[in-house]
N, C-alpha and C. Protein backbone atom coordinates (compact mmCIF):
# COMPACT_ATOMS: atom_id res chain seq x y z
N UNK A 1 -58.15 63.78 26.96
CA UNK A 1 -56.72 63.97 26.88
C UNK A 1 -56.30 64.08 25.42
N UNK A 2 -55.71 64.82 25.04
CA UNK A 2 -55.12 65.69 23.54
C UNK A 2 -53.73 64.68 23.66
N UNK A 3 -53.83 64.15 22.42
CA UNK A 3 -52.61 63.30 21.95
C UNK A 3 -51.75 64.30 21.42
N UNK A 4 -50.42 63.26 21.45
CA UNK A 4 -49.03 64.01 21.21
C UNK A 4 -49.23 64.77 19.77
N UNK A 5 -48.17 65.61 19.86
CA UNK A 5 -47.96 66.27 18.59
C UNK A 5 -46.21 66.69 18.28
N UNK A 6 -46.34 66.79 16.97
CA UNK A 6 -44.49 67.47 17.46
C UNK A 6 -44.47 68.41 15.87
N UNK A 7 -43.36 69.17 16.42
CA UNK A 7 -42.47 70.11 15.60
C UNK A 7 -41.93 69.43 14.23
N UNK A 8 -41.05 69.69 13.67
CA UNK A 8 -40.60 69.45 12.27
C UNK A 8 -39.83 70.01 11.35
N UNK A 9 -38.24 69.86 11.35
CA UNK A 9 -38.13 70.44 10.10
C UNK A 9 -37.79 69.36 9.48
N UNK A 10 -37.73 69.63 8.32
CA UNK A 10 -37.39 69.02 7.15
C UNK A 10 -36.51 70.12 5.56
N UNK A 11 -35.19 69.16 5.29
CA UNK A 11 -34.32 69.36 4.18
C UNK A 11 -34.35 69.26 2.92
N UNK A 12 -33.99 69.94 2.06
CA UNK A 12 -33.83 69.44 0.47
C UNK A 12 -32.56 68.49 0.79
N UNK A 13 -31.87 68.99 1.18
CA UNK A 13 -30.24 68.53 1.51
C UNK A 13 -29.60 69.12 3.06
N UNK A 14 -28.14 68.57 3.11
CA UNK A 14 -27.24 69.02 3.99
C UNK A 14 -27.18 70.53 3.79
N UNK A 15 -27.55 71.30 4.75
CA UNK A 15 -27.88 73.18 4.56
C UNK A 15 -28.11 73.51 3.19
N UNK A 16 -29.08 72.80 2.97
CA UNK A 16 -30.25 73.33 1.84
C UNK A 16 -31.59 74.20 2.11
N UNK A 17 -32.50 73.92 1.50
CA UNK A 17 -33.80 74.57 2.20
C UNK A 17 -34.30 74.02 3.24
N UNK A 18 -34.70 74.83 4.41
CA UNK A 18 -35.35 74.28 5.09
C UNK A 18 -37.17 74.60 5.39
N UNK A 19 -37.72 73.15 6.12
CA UNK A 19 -39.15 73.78 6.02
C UNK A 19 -39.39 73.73 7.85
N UNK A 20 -40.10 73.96 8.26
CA UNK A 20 -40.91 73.81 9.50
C UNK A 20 -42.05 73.96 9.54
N UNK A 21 -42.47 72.75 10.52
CA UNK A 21 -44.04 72.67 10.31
C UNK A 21 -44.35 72.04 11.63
N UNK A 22 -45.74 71.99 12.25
CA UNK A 22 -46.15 70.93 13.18
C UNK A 22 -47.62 69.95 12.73
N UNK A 23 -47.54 68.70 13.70
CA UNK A 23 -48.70 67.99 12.81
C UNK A 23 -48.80 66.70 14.28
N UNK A 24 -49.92 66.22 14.05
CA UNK A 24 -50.23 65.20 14.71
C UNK A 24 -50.06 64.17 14.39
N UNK A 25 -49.25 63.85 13.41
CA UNK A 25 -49.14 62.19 12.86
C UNK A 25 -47.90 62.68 12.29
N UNK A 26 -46.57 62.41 12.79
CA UNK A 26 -45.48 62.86 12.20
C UNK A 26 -45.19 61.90 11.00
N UNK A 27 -45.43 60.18 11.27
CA UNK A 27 -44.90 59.34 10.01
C UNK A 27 -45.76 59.71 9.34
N UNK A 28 -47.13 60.12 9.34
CA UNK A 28 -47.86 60.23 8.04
C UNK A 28 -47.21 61.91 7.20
N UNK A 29 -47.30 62.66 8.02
CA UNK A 29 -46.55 64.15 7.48
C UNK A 29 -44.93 64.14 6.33
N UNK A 30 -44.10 63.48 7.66
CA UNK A 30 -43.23 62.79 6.74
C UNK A 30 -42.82 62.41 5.29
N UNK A 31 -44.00 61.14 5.05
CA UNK A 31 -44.29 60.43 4.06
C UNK A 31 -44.84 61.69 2.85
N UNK A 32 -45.86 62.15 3.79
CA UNK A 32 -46.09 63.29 2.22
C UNK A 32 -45.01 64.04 1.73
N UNK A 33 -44.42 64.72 2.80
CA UNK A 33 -43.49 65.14 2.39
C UNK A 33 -42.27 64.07 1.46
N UNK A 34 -41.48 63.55 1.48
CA UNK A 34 -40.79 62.45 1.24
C UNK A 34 -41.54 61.95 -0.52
N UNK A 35 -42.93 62.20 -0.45
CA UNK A 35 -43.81 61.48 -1.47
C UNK A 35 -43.80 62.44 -2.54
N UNK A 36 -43.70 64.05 -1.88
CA UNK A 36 -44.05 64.46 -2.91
C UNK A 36 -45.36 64.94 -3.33
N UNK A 37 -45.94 64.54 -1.64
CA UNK A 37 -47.67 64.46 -2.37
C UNK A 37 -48.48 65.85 -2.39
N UNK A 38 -48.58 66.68 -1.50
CA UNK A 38 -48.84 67.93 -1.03
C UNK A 38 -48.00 68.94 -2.14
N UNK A 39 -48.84 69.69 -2.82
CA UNK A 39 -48.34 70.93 -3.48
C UNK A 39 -48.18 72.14 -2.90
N UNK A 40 -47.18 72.89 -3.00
CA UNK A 40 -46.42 73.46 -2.46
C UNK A 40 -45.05 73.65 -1.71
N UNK A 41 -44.60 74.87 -0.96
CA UNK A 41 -43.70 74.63 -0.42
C UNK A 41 -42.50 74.13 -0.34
N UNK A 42 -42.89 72.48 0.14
CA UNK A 42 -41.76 71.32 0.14
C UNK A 42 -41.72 70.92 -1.14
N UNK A 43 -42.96 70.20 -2.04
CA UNK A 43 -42.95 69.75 -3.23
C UNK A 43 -41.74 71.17 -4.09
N UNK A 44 -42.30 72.13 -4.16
CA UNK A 44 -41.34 72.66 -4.86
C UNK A 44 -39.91 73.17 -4.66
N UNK A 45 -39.35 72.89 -3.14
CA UNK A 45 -38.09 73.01 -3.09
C UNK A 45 -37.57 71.66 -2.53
N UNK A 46 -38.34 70.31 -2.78
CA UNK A 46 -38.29 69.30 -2.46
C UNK A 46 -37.68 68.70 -1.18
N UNK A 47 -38.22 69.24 -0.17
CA UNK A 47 -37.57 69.15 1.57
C UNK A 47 -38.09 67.58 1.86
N UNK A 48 -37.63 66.82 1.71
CA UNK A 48 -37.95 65.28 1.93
C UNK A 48 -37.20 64.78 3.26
N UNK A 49 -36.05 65.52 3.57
CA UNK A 49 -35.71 65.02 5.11
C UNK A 49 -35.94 65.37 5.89
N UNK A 50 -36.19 64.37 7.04
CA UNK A 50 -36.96 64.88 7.79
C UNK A 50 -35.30 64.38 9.06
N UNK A 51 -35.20 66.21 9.33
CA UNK A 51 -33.75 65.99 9.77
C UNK A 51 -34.00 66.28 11.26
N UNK A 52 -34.93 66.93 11.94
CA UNK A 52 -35.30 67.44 13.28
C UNK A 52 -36.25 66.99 13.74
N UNK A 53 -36.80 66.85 14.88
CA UNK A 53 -37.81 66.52 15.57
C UNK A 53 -38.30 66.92 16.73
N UNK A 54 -39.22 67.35 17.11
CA UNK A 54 -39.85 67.59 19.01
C UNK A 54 -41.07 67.26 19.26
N UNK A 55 -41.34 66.34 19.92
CA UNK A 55 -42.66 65.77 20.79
C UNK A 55 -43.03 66.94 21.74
N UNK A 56 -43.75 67.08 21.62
CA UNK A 56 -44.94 67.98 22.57
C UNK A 56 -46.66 67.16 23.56
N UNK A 57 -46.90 67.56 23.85
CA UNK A 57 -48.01 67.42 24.89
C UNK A 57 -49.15 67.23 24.24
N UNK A 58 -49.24 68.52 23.49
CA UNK A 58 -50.31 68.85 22.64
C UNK A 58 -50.43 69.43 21.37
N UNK A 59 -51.00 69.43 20.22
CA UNK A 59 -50.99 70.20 19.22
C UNK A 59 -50.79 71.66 19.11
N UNK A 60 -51.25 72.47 20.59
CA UNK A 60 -51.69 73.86 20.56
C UNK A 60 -49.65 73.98 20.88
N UNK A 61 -48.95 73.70 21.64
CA UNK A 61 -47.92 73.60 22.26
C UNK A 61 -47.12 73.17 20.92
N UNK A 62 -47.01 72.73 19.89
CA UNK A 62 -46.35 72.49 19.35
C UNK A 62 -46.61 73.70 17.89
N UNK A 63 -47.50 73.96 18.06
CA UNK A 63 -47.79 74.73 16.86
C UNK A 63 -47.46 76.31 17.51
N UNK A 64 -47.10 76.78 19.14
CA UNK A 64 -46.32 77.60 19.27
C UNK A 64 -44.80 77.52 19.26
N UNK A 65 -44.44 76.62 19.49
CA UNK A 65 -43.14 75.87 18.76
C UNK A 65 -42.67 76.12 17.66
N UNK A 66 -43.12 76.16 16.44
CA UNK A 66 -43.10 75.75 15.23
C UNK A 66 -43.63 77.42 14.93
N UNK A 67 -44.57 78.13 15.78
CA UNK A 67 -44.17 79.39 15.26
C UNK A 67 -42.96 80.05 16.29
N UNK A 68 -42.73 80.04 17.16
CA UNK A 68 -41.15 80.60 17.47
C UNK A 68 -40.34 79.81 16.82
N UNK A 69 -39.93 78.84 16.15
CA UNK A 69 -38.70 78.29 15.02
C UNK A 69 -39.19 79.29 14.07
N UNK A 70 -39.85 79.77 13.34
CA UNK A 70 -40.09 80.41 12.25
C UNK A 70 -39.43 81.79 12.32
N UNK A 71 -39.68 82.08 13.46
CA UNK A 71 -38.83 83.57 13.96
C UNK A 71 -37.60 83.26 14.14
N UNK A 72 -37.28 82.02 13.87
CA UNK A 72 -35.63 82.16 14.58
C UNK A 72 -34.70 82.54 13.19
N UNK A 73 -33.46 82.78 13.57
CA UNK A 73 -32.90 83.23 11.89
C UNK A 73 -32.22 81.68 11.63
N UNK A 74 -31.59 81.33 10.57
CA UNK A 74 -31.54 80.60 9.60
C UNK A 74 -30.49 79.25 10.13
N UNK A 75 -29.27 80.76 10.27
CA UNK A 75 -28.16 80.01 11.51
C UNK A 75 -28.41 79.05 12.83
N UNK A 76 -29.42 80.04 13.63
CA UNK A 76 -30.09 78.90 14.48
C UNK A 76 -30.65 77.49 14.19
N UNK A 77 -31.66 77.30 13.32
CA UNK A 77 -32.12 76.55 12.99
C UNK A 77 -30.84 75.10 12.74
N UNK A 78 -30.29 75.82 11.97
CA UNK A 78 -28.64 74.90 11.83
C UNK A 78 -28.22 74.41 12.84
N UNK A 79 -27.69 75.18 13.79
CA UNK A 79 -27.25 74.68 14.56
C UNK A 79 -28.45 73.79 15.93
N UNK A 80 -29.36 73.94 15.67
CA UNK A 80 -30.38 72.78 16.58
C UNK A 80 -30.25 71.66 15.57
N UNK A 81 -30.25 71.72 14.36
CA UNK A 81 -30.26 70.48 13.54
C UNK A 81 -28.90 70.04 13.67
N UNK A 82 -27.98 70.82 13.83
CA UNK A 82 -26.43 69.87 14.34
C UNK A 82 -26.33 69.15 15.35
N UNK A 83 -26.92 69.78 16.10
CA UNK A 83 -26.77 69.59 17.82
C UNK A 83 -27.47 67.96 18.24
N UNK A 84 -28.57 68.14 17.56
CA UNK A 84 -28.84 66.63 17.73
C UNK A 84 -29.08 65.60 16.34
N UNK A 85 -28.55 65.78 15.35
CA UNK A 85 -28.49 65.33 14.26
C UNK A 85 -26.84 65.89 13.09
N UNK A 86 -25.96 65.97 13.76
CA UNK A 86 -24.47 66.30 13.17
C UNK A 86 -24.28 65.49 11.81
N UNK A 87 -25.12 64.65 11.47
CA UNK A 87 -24.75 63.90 10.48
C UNK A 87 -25.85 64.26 8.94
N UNK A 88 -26.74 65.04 9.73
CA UNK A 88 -27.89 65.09 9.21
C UNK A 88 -28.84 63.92 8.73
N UNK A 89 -28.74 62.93 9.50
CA UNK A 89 -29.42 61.62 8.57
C UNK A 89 -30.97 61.54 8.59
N UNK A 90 -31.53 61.14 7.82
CA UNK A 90 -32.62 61.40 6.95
C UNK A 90 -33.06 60.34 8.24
N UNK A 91 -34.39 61.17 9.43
CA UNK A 91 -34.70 60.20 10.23
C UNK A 91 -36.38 59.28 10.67
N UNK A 92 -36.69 59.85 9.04
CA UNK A 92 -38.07 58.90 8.83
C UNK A 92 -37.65 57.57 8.81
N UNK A 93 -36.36 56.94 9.11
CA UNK A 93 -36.99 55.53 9.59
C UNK A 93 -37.06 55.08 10.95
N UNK A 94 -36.45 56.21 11.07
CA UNK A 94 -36.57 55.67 13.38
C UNK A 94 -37.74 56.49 13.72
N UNK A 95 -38.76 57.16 12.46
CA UNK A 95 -39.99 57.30 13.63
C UNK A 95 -40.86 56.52 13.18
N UNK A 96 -40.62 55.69 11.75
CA UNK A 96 -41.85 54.82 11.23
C UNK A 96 -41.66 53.25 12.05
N UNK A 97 -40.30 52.77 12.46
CA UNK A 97 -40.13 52.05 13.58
C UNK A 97 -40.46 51.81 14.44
N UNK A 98 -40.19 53.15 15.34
CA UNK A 98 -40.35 53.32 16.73
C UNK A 98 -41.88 52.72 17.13
């Protein structure tokens, strides 16, 4: 049985840059991101919030996920990050919690 996986975006800011990604260890992904640690990408437009989220089944399922968000245009993306995050709050601490 294939452990969970999930989707991801992550912010510089409130409708700043955004990134999308998928991964199997979201608090550890997170954290790099957030850290700074990984070159590229995020490090250089510094996307540290982690403002969206989706649990999936499997890795393969989430990483088609994460490529249909990539196709979506910009606006969309916005508005899924409103829809369940209107405040935009930075929500690496309710998954390092949970």
């Amino acid at each position: 049985m294939e452990q969970p996986a999930y989707v991801h975006i992550m912010a510089s800011r409130r409708n700043g840059t955004l990134y999308t990604g998928s991964t199997p260890d979201l608090p550890r992904r997170a954290w790099e991101h957030r850290n700074l640690v990984v070159a590229g990408f995020t490090k250089r437009y510094r996307c540290i919030l982690l403002v969206w989220y989706e649990q999936h089944p499997e890795l393969a399922s989430a990483r088609g996920r994460e490529r249909q968000l990539k196709e979506w245009r910009r606006e969309w993306k916005l508005e899924l990050i409103e829809w369940l995050n209107p405040e935009w709050t930075d929500l690496y601490e309710r998954i390092v919690h949970d």
